[in-house]
Protein backbone atom coordinates (compact mmCIF):
# COMPACT_ATOMS: atom_id res chain seq x y z
CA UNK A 1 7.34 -14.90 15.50
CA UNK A 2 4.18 -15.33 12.88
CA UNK A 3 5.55 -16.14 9.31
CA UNK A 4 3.97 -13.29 6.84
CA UNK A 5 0.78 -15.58 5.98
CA UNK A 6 -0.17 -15.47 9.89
CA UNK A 7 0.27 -11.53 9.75
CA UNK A 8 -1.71 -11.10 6.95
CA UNK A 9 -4.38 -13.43 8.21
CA UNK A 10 -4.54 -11.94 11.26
CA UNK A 11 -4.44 -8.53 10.10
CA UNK A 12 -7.41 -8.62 8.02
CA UNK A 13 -9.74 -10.66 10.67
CA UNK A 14 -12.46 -7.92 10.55
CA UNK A 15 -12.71 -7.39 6.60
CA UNK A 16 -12.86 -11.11 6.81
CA UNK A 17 -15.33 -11.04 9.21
CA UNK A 18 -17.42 -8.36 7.11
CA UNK A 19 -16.51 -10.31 3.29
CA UNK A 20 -16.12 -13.12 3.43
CA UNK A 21 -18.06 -14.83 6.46
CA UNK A 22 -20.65 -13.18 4.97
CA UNK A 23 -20.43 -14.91 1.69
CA UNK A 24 -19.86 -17.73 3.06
CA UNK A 25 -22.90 -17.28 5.29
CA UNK A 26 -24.99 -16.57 2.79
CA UNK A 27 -23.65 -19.05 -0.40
CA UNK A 28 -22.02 -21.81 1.48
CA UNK A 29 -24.48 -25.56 0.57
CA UNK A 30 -26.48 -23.60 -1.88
CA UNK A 31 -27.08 -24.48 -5.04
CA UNK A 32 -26.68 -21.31 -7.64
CA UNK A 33 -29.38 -19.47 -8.59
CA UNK A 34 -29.44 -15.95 -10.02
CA UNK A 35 -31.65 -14.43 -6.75
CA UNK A 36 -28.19 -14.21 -5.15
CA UNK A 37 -26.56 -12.18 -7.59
CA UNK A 38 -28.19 -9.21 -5.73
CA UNK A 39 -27.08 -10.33 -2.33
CA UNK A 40 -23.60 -10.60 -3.58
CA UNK A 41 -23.58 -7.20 -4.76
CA UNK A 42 -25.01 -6.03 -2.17
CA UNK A 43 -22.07 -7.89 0.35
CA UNK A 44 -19.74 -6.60 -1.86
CA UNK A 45 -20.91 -2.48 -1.80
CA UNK A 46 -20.70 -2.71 1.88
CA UNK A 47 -16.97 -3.62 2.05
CA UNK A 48 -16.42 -0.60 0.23
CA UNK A 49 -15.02 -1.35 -2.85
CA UNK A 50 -16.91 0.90 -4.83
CA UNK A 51 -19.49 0.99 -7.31
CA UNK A 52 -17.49 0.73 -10.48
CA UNK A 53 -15.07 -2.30 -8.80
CA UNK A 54 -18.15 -4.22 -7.57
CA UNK A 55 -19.35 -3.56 -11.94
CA UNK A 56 -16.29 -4.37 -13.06
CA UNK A 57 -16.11 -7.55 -10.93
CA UNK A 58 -19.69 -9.02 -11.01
CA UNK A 59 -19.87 -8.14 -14.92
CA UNK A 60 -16.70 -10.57 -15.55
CA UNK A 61 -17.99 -13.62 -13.39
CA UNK A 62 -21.37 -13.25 -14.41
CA UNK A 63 -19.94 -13.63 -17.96
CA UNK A 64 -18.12 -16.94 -16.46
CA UNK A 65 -21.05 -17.81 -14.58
CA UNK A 66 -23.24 -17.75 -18.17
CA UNK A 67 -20.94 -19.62 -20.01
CA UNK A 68 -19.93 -22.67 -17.16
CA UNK A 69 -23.35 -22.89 -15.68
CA UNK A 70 -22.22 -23.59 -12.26
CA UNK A 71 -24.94 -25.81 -10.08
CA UNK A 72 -22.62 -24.52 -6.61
CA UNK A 73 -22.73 -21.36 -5.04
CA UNK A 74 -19.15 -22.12 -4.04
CA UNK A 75 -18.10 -22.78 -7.23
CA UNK A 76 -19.46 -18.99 -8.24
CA UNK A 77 -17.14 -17.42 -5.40
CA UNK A 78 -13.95 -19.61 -6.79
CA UNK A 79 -14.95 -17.54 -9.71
CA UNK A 80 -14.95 -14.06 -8.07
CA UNK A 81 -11.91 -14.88 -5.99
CA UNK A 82 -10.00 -15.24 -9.39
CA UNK A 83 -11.26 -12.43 -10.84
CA UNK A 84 -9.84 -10.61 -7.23
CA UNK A 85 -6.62 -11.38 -8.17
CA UNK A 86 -6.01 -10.49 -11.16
CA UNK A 87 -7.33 -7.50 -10.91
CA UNK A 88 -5.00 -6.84 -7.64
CA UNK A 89 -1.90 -8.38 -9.97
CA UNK A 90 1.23 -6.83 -9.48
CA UNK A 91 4.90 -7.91 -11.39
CA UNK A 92 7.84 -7.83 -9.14
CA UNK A 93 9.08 -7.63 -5.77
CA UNK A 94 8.41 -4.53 -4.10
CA UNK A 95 11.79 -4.89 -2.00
CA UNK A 96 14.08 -4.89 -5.52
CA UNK A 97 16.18 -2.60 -5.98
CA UNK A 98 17.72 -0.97 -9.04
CA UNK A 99 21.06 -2.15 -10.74
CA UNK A 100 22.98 0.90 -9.70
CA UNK A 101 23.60 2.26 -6.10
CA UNK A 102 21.95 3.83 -4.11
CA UNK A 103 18.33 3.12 -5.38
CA UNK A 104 16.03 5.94 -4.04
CA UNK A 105 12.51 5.57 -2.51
CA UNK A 106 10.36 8.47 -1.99
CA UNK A 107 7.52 8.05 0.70
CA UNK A 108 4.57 10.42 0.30
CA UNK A 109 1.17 10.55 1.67
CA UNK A 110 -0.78 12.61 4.16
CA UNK A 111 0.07 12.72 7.86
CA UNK A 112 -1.88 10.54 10.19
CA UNK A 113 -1.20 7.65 7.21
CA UNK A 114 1.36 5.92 8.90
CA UNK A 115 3.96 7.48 6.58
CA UNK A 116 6.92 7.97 8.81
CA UNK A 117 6.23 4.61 10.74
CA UNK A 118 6.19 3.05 6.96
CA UNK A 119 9.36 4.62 6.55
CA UNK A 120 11.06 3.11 9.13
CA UNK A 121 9.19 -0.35 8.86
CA UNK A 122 10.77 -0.13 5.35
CA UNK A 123 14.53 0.46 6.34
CA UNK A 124 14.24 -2.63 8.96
CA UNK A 125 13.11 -4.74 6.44
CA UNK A 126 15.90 -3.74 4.13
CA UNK A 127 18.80 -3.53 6.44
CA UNK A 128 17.42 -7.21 7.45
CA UNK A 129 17.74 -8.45 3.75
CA UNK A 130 21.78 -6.84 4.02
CA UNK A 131 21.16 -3.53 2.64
CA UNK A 132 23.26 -0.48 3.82
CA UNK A 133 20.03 2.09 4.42
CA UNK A 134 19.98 5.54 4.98
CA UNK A 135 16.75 7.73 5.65
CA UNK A 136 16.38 11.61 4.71
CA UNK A 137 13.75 13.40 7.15
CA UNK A 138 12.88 15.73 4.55
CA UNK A 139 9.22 16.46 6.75
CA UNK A 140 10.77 19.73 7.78
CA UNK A 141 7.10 21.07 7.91
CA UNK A 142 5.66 19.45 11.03
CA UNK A 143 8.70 20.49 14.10
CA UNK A 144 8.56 16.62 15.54
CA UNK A 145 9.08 14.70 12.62
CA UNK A 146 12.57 14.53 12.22
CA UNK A 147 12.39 13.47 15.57
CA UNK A 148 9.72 11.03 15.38
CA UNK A 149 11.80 9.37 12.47
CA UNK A 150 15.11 9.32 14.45
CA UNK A 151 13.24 7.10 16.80
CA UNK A 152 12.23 4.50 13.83
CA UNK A 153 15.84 5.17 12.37
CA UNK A 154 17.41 3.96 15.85
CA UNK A 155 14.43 1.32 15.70
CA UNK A 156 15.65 0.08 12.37
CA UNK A 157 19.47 0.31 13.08
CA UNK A 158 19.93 2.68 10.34
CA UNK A 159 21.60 6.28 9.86
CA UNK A 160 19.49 9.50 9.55
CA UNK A 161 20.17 12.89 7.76
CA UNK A 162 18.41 15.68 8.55
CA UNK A 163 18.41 19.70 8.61
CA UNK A 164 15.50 19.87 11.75
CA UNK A 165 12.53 21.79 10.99
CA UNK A 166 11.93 24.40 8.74
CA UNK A 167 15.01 23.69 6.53
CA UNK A 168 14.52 23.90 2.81
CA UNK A 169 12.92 19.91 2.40
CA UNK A 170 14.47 19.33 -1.35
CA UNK A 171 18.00 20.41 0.38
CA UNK A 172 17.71 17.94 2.55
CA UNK A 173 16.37 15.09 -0.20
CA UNK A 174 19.80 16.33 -1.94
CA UNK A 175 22.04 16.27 0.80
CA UNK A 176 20.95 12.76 1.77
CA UNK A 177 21.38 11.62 -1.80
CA UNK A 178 25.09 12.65 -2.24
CA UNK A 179 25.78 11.33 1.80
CA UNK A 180 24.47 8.12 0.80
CA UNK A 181 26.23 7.79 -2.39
CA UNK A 182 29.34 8.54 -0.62
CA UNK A 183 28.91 6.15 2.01
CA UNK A 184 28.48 3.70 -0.48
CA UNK A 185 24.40 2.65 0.69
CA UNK A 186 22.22 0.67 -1.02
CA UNK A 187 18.97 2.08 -0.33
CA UNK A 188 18.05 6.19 0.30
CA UNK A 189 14.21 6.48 1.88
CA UNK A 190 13.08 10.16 1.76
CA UNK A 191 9.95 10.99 4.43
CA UNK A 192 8.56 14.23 3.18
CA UNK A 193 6.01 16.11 4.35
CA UNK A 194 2.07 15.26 3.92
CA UNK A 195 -0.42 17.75 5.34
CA UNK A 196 -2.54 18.88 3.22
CA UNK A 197 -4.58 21.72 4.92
CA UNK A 198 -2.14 24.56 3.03
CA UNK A 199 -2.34 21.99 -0.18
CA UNK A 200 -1.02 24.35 -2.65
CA UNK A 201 2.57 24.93 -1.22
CA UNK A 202 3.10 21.61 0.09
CA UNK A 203 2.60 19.98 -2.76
CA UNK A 204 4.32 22.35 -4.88
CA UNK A 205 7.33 21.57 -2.05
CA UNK A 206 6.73 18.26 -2.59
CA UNK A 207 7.01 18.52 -6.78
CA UNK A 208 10.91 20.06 -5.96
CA UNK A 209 11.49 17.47 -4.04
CA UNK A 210 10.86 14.97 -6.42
CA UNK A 211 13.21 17.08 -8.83
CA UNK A 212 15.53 17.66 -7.00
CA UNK A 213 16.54 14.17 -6.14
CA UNK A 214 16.44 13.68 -9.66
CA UNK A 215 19.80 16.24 -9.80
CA UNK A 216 21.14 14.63 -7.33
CA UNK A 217 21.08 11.32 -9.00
CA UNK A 218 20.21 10.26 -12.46
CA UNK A 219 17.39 8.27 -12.42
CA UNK A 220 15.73 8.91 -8.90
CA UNK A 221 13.65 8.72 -7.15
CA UNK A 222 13.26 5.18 -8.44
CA UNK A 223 10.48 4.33 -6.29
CA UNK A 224 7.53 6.50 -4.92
CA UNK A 225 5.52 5.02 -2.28
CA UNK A 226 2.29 6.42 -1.39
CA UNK A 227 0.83 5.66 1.93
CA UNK A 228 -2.78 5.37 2.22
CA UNK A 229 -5.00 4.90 5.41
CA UNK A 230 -6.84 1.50 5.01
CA UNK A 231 -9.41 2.75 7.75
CA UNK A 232 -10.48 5.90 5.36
CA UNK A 233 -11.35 3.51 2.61
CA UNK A 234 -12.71 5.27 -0.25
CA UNK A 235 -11.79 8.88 0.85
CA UNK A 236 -8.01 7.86 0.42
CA UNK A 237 -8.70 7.65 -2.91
CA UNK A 238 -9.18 10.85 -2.98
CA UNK A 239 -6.13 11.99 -1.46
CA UNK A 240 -4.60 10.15 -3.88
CA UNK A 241 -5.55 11.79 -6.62
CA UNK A 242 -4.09 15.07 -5.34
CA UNK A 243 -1.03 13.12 -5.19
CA UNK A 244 -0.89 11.88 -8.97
CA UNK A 245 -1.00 15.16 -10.05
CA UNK A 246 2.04 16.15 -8.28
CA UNK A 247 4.31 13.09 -8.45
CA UNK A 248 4.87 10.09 -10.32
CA UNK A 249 3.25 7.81 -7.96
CA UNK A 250 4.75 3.91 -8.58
CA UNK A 251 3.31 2.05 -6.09
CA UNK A 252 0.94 2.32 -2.86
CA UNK A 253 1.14 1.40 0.39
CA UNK A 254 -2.07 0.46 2.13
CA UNK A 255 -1.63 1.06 6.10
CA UNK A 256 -3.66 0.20 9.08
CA UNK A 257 -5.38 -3.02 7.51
CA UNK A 258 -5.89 -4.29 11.15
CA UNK A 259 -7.83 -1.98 12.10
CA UNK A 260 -10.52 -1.67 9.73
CA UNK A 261 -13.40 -4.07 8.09
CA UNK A 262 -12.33 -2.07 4.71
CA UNK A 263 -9.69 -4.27 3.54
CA UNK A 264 -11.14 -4.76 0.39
CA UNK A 265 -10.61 -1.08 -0.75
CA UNK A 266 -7.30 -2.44 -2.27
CA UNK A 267 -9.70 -3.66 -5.19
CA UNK A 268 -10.82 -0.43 -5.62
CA UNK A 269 -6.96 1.34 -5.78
CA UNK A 270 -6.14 -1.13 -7.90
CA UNK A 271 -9.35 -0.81 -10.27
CA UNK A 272 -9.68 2.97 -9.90
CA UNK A 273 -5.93 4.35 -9.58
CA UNK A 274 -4.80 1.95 -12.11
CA UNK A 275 -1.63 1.51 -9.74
CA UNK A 276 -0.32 -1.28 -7.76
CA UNK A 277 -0.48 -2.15 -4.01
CA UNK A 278 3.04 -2.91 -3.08
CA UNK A 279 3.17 -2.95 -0.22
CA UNK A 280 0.43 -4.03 3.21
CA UNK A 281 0.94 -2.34 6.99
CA UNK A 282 -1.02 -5.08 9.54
CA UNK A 283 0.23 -4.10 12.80
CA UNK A 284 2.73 -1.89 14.77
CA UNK A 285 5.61 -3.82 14.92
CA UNK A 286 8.77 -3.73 12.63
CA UNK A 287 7.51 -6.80 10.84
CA UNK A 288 4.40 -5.72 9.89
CA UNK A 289 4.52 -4.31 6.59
CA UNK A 290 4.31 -7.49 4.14
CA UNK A 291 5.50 -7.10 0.65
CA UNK A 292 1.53 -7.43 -1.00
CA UNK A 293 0.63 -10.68 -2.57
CA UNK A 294 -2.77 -11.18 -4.41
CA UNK A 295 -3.29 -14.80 -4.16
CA UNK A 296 -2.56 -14.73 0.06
CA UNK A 297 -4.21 -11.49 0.17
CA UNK A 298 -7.52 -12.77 -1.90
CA UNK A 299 -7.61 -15.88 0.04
CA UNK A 300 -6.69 -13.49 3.71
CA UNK A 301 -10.45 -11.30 3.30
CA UNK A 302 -12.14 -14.39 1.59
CA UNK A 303 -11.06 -17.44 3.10
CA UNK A 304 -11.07 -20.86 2.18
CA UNK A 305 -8.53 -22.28 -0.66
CA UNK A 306 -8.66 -20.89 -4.24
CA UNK A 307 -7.35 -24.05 -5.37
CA UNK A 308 -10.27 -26.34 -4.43
């Protein structure tokens, strides 16, 4: 099976192929000159990070670039690559969890995101590392999730709780809560529900929710994941804001990396939201979601070695 570096490699082949080939194409032998300050920009615009990441960015290697005089072109993308990540920094595993039991996740995000498959990619993960996980289908809106999550919960090898559709969602979030703590579990991950064509009630569903678990245990949820769509790019960060202003989001999720040249919009979540990426979905199978790491995930859309 790949280790994570060959997943994340291999999961961002096309932005690679649309970043950093490109700069490489277009910088590698060259000596520096400031003509290619526009063709940098313009590389970087089209793998949609976004006009104020691509400022924020150029503005703080051009300031490195005045100062070191670099004769290399390559030595002016080492440069940028840094700058990459620490602007994508992040402190901490993703996978810890908090001192008391059970810690609580909430996973939110809007359907067709890959939230219920990150739900269950999650509990695998976490019953692999020896943690006792149980998942709340609190999606009672849509009438197959609760089934579509039983499938990932017998996927995962992990117990389910659930009230089938229609049943009051924050019920359920509560009922899982107390189960869990009973059964003496490590780890509660709550699916709720993410369509956003009636906005206004789901979201005020989704606020109770996030309450509610908060009666049911001090402290929770202690995590809130949101899922975006890689593929979208910069119209996820949109749905994201409709999302902050609901929920105290703690952490994203960027799905469907694999599938899209737009890798590099996790500059732009970082820059714009002002909130990590934790976590990185690169494929369908149980392994793919990789705890999010800025100096492999840099080097996966750039290539080459940021220590040369």
């Amino acid at each position: 099976m790949p280790g994570l570096w060959e997943r994340l490699r291999g999961g961002l082949t096309r932005t690679r192929q649309g970043l950093g080939d490109r700069i490489r194409g277009v910088f590698a032998g060259r000596q520096w000159s400031d003509d290619l300050w526009e063709s940098l920009e313009e590389i970087l615009y089209e793998a949609d990070l976004g006009v104020d990441t691509v400022n924020f960015l150029l503005e703080r290697t051009r300031a490195e670039v005045w100062n070191q005089r670099p004769r290399k072109a390559e030595a002016v993308v080492e440069l940028l690559k840094r700058h990459m990540v620490e602007l994508v920094r992040m402190n901490g595993d993703p996978r810890s969890l908090a001192d008391h039991r059970p810690t609580v996740w909430m996973v939110v995000g809007v359907n067709g995101t890959g939230k219920t498959t990150t739900v269950g990619k999650m509990a695998y993960q976490m019953r692999e590392r020896g943690f006792k996980v149980v998942l709340g289908a609190a999606d009672t809106f849509r009438a197959a999730a609760q089934e579509q999550l039983s499938v990932w919960a017998s996927r995962a090898g992990v117990e389910i709780i659930g009230q089938g559709y229609g049943a009051d969602a924050a019920a359920v979030a509560f009922d899982t809560i107390r189960a869990a703590s009973a059964r003496q579990a490590d780890l509660v991950i709550i699916d709720t529900a993410g369509r956003l064509h009636n906005k206004s009630q789901l979201m005020q569903e989704l606020a109770k929710v996030h309450r509610v678990t908060g009666r049911a245990l001090a402290g929770a949820p202690h995590q809130v994941w949101l899922v975006l769509d890689a593929t979208t790019g910069q119209n996820g960060l949109l749905q994201a804001q409709v999302f902050l202003e609901t929920v105290q989001v703690t952490g994203i999720v960027l799905t469907k990396l694999d599938g899209t040249a737009k890798g590099g919009v996790a500059l732009a979540i970082a820059r714009q939201l002002a909130i990590p990426v934790c976590w990185m979905g690169v494929g369908e199978g149980l392994d793919d979601l990789i705890p999010f790491d800025p100096e492999a995930y840099v080097e996966a859309i750039l290539g080459g070695d940021l220590n040369a």
